[in-house]
C-alpha atoms as a PDB file:
ATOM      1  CA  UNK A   1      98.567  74.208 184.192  1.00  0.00           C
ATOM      2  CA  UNK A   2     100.564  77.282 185.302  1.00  0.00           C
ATOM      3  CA  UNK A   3     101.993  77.770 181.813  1.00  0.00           C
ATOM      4  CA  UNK A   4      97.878  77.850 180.647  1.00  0.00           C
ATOM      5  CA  UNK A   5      96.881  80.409 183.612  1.00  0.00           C
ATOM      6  CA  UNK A   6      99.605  82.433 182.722  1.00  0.00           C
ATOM      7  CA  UNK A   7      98.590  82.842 179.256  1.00  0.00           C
ATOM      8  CA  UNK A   8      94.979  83.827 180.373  1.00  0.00           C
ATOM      9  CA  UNK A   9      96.307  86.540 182.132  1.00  0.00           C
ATOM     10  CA  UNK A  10      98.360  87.542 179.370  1.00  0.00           C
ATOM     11  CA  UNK A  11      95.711  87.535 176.868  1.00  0.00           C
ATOM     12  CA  UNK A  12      93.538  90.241 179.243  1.00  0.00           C
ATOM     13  CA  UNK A  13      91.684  87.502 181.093  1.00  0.00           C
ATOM     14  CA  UNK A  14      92.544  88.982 184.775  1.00  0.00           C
ATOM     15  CA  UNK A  15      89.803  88.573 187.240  1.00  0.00           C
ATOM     16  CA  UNK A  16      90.385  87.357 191.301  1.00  0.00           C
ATOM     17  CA  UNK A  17      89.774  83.421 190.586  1.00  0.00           C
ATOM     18  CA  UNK A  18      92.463  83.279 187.679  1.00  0.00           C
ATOM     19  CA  UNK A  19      94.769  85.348 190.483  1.00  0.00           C
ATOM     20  CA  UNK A  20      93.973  83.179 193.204  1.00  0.00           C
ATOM     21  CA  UNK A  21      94.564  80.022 191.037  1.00  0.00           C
ATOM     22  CA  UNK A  22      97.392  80.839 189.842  1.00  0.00           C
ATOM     23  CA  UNK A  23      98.850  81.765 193.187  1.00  0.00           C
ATOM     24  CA  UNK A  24      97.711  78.627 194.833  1.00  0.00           C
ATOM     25  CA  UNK A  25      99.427  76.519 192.109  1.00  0.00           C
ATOM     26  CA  UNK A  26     102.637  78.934 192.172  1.00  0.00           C
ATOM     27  CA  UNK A  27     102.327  77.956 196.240  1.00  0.00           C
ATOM     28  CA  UNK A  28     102.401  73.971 195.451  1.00  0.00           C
ATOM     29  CA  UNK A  29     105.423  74.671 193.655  1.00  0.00           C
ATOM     30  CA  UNK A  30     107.119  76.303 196.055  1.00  0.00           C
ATOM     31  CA  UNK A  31     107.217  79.935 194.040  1.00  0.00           C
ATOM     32  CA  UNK A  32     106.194  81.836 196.965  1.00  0.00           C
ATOM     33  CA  UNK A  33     107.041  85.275 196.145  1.00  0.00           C
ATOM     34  CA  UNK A  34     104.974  84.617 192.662  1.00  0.00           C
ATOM     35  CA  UNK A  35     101.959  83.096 194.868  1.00  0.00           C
ATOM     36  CA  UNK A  36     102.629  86.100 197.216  1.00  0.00           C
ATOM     37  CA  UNK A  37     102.391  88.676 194.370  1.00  0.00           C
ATOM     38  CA  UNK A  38      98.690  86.822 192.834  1.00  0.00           C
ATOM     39  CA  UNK A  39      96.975  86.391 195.496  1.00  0.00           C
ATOM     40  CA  UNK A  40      97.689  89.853 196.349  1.00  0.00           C
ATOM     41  CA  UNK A  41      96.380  90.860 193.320  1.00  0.00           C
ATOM     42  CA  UNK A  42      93.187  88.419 194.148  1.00  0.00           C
ATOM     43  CA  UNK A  43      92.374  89.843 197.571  1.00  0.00           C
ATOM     44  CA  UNK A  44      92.654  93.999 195.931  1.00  0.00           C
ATOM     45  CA  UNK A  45      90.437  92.761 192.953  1.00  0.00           C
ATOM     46  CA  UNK A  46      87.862  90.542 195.527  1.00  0.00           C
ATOM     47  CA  UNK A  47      88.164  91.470 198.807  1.00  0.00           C
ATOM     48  CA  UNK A  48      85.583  89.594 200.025  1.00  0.00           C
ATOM     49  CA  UNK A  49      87.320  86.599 198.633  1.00  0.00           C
ATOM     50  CA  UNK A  50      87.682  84.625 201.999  1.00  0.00           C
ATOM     51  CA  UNK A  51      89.407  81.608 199.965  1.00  0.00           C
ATOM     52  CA  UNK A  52      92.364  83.603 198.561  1.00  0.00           C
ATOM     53  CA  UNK A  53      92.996  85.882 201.962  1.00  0.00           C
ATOM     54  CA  UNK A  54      93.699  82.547 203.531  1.00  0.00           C
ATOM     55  CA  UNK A  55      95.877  81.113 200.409  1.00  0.00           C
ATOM     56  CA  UNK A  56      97.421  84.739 201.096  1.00  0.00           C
ATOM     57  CA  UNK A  57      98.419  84.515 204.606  1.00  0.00           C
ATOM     58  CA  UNK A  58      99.928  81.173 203.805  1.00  0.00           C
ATOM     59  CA  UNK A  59     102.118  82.368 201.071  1.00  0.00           C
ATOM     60  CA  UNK A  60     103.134  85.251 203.250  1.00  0.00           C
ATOM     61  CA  UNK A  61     103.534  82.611 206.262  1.00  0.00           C
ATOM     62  CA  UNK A  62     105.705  80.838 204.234  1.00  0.00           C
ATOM     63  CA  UNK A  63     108.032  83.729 202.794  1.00  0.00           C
ATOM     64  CA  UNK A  64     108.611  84.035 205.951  1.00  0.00           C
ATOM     65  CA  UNK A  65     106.429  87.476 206.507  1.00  0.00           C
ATOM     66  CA  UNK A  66     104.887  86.815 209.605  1.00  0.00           C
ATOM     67  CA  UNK A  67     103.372  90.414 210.374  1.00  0.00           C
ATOM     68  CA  UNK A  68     102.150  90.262 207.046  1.00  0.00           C
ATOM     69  CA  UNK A  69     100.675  87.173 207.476  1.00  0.00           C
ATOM     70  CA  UNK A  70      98.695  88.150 210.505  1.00  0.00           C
ATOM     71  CA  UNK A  71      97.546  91.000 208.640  1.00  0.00           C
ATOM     72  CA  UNK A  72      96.334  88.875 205.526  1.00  0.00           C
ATOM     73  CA  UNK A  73      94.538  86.086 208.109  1.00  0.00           C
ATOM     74  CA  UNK A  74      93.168  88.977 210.114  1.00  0.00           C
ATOM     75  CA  UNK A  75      91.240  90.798 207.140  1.00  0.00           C
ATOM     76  CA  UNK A  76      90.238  87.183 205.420  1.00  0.00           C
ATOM     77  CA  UNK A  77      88.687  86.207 208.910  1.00  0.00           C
ATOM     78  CA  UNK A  78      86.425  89.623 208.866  1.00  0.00           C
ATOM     79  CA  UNK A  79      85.873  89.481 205.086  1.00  0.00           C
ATOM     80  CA  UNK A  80      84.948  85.357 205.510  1.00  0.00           C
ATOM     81  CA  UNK A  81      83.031  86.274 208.899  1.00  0.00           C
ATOM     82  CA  UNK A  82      80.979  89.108 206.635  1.00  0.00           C
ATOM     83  CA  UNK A  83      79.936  86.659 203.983  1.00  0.00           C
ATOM     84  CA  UNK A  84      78.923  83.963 206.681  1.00  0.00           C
ATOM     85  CA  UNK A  85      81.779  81.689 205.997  1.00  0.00           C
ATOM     86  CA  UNK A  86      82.125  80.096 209.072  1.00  0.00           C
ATOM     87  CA  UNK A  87      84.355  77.382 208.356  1.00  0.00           C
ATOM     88  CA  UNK A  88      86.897  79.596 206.370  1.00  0.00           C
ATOM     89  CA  UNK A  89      87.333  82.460 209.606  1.00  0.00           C
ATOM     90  CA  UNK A  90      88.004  79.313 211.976  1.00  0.00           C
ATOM     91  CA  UNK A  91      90.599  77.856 209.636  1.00  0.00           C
ATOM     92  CA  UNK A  92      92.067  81.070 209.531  1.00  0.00           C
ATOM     93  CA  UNK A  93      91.491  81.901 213.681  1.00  0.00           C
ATOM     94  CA  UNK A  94      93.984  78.757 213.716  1.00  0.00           C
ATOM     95  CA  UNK A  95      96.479  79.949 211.488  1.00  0.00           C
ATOM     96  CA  UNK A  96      96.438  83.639 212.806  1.00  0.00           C
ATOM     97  CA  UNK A  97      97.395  81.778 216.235  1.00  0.00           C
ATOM     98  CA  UNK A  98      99.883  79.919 214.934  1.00  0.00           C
ATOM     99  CA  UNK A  99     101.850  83.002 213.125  1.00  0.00           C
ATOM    100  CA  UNK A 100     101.533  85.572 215.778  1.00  0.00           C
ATOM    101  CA  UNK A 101     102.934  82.495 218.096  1.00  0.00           C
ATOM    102  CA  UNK A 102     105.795  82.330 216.165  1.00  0.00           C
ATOM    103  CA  UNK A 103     105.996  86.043 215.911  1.00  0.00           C
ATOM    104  CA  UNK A 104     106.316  85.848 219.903  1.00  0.00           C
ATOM    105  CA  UNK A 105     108.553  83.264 219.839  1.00  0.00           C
ATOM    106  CA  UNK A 106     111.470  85.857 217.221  1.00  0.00           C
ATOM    107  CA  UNK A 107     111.138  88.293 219.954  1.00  0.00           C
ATOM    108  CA  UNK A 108     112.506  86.346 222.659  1.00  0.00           C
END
């Protein structure tokens, strides 16, 4: 599947959905810094995409960039609060708490 997305985007094909697929399938293989640099790419082109702000601040969770991650969650809960996506902001309320706890937690 990968190998097909990537060939999308290398025939011209680059919108935010093809980013933010590719980056979620680059996170189930544990590529992070590839999911990292798509759904980047996904939240500059859409950022409004509540979906791939919260597959962002996992990847960066995961790296592990946990400022950055805060960051990410923190914008996709105010984009996914904007667009009346309820259910996305709480998901990502949780996971902002979880990151800046371990944040608190390095500077002990």
């Amino acid at each position: 599947m990968i190998d097909n997305l990537e060939a999308m985007l290398a025939a011209g094909q680059d919108n935010a959905l093809l980013r933010y697929t590719l980056g979620s399938q680059y996170i189930k293989t544990g590529e992070t810094q590839r999911a990292v640099d798509h759904l980047r790419e996904a939240v500059r082109m859409d950022p409004a995409y509540s979906a791939a702000w919260k597959a962002y601040g996992k990847a960066l969770a995961a790296l592990p960039d946990l400022a950055s991650a805060c960051d990410a969650y923190t914008k996709g809960i105010e984009a996914a609060t904007k667009k009346g996506d309820i259910q996305a902001a709480r998901e990502m309320q949780v996971f902002l708490k979880r990151v800046q706890k371990q944040l608190s937690g390095q500077s002990r």
